[in-house]
PDB file of N, CA and C in Angstrom:
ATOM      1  N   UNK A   1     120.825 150.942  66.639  1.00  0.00           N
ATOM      2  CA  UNK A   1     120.522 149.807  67.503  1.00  0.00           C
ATOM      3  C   UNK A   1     121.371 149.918  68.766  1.00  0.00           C
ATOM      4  N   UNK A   2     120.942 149.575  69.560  1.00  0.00           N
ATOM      5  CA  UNK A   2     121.482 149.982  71.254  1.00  0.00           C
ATOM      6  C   UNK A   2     122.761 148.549  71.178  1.00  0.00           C
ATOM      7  N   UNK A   3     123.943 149.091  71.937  1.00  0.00           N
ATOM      8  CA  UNK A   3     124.185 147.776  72.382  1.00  0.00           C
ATOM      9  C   UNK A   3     123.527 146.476  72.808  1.00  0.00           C
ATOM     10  N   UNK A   4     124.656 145.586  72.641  1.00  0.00           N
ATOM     11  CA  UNK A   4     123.588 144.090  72.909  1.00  0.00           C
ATOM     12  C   UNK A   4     123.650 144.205  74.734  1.00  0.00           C
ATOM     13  N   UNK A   5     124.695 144.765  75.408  1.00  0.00           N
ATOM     14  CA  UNK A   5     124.381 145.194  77.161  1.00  0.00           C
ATOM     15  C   UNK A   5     122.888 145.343  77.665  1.00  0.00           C
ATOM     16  N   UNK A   6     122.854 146.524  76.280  1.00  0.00           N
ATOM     17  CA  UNK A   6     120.963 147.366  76.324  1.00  0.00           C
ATOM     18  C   UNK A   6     120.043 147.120  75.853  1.00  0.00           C
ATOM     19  N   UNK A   7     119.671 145.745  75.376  1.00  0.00           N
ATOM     20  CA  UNK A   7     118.677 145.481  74.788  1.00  0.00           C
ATOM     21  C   UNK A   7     118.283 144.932  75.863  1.00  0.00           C
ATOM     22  N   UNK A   8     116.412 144.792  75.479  1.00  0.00           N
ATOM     23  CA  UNK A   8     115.811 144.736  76.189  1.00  0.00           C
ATOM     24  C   UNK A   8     114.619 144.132  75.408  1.00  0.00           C
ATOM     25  N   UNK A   9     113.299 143.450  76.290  1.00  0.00           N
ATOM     26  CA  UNK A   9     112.609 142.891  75.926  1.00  0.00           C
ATOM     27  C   UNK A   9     111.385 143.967  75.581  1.00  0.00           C
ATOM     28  N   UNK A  10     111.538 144.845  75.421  1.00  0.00           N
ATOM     29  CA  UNK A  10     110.663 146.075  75.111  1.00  0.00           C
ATOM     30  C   UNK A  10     110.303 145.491  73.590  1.00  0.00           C
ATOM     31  N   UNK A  11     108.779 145.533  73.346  1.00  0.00           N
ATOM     32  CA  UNK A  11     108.248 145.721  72.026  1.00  0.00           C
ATOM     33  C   UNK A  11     107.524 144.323  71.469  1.00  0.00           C
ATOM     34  N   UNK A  12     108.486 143.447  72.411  1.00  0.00           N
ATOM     35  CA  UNK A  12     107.630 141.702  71.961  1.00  0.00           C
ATOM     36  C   UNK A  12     106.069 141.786  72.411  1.00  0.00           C
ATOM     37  N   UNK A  13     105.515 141.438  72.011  1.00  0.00           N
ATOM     38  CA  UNK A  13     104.264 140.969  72.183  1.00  0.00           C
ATOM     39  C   UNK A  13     103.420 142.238  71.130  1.00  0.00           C
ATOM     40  N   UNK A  14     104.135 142.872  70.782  1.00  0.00           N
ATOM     41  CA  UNK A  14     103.040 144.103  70.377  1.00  0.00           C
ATOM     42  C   UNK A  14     102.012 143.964  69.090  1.00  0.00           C
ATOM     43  N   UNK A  15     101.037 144.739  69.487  1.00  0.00           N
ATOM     44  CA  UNK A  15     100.126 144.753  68.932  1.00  0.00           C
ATOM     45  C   UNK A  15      98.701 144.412  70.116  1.00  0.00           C
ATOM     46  N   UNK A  16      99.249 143.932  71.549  1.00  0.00           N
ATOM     47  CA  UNK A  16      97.909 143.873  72.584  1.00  0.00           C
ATOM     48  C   UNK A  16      98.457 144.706  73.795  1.00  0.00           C
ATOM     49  N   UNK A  17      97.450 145.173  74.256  1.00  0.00           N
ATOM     50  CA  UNK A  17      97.822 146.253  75.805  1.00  0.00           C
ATOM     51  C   UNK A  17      98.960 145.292  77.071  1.00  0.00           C
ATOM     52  N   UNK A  18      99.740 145.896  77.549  1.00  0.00           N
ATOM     53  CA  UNK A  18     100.445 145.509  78.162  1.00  0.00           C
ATOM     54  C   UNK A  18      99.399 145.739  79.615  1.00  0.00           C
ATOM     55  N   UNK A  19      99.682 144.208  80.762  1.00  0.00           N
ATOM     56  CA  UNK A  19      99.524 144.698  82.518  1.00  0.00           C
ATOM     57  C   UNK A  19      99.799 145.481  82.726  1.00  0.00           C
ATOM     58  N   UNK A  20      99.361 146.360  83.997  1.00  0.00           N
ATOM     59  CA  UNK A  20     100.271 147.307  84.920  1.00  0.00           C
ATOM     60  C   UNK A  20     101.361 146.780  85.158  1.00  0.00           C
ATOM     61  N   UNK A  21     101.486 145.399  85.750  1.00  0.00           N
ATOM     62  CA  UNK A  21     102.653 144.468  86.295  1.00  0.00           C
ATOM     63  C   UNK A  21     103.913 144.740  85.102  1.00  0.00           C
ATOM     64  N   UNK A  22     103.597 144.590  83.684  1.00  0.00           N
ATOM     65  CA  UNK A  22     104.325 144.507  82.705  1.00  0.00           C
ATOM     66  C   UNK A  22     105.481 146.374  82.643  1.00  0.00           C
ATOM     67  N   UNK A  23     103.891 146.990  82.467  1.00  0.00           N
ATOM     68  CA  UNK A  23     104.389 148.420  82.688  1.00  0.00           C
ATOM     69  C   UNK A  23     105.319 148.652  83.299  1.00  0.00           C
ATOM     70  N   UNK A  24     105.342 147.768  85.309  1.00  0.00           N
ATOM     71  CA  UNK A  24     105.774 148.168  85.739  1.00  0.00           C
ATOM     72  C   UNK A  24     107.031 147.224  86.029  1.00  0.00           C
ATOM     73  N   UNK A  25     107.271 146.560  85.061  1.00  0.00           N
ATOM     74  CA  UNK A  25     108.721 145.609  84.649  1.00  0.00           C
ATOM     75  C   UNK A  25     109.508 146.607  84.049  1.00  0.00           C
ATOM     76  N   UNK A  26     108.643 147.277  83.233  1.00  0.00           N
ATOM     77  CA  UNK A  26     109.369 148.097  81.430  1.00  0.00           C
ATOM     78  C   UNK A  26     110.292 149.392  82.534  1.00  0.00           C
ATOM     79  N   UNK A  27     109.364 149.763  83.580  1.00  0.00           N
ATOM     80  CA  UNK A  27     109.920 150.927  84.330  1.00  0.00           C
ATOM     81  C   UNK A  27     110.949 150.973  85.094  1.00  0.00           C
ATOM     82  N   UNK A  28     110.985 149.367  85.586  1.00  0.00           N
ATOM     83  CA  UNK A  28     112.393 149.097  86.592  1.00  0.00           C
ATOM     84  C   UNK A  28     113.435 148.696  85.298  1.00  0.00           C
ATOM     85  N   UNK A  29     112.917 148.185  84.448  1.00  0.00           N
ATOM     86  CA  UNK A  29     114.262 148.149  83.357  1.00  0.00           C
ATOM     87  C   UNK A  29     114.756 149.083  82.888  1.00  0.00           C
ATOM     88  N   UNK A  30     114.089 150.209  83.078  1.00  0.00           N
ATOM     89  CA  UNK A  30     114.620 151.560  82.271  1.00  0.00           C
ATOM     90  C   UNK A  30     115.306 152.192  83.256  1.00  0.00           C
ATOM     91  N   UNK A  31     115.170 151.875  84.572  1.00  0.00           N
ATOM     92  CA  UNK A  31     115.676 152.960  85.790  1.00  0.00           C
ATOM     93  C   UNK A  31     116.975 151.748  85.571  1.00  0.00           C
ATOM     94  N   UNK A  32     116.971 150.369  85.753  1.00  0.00           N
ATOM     95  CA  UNK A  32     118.778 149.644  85.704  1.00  0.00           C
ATOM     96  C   UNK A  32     119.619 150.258  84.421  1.00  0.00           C
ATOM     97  N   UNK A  33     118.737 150.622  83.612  1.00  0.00           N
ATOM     98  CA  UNK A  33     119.536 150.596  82.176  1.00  0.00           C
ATOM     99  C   UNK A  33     120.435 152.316  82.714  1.00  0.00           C
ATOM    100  N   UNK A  34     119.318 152.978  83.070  1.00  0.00           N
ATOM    101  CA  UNK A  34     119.967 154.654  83.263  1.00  0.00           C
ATOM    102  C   UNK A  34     120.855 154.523  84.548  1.00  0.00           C
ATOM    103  N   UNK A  35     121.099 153.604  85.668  1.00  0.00           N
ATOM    104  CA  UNK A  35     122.006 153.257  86.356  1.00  0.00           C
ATOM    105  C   UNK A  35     123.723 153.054  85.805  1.00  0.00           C
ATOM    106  N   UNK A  36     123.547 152.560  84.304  1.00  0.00           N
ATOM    107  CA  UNK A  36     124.714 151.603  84.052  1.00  0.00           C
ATOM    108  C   UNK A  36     125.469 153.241  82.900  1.00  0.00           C
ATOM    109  N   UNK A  37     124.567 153.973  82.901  1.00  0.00           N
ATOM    110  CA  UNK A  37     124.678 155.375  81.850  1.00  0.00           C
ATOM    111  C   UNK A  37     125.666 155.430  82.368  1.00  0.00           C
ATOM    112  N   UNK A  38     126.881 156.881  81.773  1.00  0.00           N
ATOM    113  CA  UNK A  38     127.460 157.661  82.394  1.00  0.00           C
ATOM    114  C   UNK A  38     126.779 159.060  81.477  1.00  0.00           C
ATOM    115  N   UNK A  39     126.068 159.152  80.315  1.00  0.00           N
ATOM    116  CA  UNK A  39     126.018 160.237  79.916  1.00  0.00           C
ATOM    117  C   UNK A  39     124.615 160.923  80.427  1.00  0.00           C
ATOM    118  N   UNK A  40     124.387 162.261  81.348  1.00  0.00           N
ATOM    119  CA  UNK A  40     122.887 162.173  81.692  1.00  0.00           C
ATOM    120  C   UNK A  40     122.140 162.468  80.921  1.00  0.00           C
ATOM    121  N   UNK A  41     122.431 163.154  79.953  1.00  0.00           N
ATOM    122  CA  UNK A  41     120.978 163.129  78.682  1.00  0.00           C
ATOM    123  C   UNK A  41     120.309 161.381  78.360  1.00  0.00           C
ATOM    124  N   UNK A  42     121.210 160.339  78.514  1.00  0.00           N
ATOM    125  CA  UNK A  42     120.698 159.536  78.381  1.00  0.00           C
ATOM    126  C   UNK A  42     119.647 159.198  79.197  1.00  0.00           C
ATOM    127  N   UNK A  43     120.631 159.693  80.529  1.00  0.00           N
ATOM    128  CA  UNK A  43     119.767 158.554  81.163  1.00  0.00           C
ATOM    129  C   UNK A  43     118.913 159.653  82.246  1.00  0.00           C
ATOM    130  N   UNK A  44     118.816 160.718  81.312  1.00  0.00           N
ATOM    131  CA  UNK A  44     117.453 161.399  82.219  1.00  0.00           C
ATOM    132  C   UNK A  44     116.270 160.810  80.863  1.00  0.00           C
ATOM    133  N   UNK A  45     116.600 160.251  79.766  1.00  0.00           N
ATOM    134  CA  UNK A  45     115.311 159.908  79.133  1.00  0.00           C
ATOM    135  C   UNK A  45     114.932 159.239  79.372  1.00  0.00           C
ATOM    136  N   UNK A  46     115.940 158.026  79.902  1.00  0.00           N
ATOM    137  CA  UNK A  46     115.107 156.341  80.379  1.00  0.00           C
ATOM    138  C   UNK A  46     114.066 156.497  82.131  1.00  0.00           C
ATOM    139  N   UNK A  47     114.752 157.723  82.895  1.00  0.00           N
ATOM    140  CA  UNK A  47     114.521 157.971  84.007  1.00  0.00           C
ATOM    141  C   UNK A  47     112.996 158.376  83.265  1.00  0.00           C
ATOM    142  N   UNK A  48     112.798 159.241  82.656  1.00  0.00           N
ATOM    143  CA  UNK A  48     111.808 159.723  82.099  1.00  0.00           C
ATOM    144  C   UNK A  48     110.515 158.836  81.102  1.00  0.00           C
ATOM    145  N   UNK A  49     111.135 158.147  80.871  1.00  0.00           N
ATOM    146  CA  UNK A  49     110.425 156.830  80.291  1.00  0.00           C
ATOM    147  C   UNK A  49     110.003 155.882  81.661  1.00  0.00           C
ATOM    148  N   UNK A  50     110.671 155.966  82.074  1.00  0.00           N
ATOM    149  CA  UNK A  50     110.292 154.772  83.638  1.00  0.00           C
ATOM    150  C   UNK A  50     109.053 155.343  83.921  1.00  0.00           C
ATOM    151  N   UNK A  51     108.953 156.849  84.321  1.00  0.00           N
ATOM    152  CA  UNK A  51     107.683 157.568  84.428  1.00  0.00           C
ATOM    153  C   UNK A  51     106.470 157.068  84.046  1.00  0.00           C
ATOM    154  N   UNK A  52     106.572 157.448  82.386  1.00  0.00           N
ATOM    155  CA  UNK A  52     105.912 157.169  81.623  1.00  0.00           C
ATOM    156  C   UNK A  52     105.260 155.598  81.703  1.00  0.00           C
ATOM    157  N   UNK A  53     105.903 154.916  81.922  1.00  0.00           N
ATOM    158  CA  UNK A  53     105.412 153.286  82.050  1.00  0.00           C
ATOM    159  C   UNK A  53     104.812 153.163  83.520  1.00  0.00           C
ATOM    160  N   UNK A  54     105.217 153.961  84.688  1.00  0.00           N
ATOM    161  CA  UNK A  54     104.492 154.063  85.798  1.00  0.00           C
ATOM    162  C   UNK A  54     103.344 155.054  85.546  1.00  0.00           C
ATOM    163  N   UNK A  55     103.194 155.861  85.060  1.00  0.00           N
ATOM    164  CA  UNK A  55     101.888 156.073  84.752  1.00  0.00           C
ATOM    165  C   UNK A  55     101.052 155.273  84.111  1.00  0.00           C
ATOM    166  N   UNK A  56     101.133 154.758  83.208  1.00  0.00           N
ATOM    167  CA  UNK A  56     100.583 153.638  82.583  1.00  0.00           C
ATOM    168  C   UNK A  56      99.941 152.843  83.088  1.00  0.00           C
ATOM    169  N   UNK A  57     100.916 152.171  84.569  1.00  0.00           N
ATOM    170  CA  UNK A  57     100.601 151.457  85.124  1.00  0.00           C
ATOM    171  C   UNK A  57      99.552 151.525  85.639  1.00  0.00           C
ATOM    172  N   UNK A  58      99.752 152.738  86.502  1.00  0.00           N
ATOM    173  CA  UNK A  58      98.553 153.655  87.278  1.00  0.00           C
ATOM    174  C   UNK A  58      97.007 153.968  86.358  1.00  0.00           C
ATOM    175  N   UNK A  59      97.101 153.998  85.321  1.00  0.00           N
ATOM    176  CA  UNK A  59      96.172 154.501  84.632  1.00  0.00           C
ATOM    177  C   UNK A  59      95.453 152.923  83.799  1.00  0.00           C
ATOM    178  N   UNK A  60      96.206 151.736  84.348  1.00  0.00           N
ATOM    179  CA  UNK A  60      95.246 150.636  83.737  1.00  0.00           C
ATOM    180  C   UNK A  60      95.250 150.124  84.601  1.00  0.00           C
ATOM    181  N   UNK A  61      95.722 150.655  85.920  1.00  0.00           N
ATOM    182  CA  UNK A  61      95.535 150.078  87.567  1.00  0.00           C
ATOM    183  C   UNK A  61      93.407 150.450  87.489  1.00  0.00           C
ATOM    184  N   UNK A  62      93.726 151.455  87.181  1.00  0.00           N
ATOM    185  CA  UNK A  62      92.634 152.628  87.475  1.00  0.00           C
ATOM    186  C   UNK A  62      91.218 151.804  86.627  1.00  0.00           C
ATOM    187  N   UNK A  63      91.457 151.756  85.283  1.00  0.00           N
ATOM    188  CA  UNK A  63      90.751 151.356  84.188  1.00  0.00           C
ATOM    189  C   UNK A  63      90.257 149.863  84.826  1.00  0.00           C
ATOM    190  N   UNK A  64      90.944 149.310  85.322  1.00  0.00           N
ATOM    191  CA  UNK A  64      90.741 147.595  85.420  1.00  0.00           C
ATOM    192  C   UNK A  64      89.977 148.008  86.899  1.00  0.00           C
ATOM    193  N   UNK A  65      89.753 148.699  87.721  1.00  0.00           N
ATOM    194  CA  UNK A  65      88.861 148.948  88.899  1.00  0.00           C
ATOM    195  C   UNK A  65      87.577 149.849  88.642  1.00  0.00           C
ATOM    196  N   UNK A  66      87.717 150.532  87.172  1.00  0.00           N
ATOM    197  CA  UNK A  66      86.604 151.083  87.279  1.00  0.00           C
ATOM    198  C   UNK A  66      86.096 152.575  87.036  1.00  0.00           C
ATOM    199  N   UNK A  67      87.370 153.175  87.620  1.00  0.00           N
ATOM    200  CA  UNK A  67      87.442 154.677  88.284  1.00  0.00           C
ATOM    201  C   UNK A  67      87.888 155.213  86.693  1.00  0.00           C
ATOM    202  N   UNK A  68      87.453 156.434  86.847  1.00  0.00           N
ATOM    203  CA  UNK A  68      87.727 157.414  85.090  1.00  0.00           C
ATOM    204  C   UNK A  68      88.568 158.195  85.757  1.00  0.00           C
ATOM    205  N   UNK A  69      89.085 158.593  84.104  1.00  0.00           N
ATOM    206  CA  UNK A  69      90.304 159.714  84.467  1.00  0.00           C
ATOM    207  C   UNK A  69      89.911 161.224  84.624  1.00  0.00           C
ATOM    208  N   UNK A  70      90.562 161.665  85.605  1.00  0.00           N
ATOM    209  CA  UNK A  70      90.486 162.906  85.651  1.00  0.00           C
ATOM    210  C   UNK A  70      90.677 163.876  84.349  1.00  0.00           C
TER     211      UNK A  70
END
């Protein structure tokens, strides 16, 4: 379990698709959390997870207008 510093609201609601907007909450929380790191394996994963939730974003940006994925 992460420190109580690092917890985060990641995982509530689950079981329904998250907004882009949400996605793109989960992504700025992961880039403050890898700010406060000092070790970089950590915090190239959260950097790397931020990604991941900005794609997301992008890809139910996409879905909710219409457009298919490449």
């Amino acid at each position: 379990m992460p420190p109580k510093e690092l917890s985060t609201s990641f995982g509530k609601g689950c079981g329904r698709m998250s907004s882009a907007d949400e996605y793109r909450r989960y992504a700025a929380e992961c880039m403050v959390l890898a700010e406060r790191l000092s070790d970089p394996v950590d915090k190239a994963r959260l950097v790397h997870m931020a990604q991941a939730f900005m794609d997301l974003a992008e890809r139910k940006d996409r879905r909710e207008i219409g457009e298919t994925e490449d």
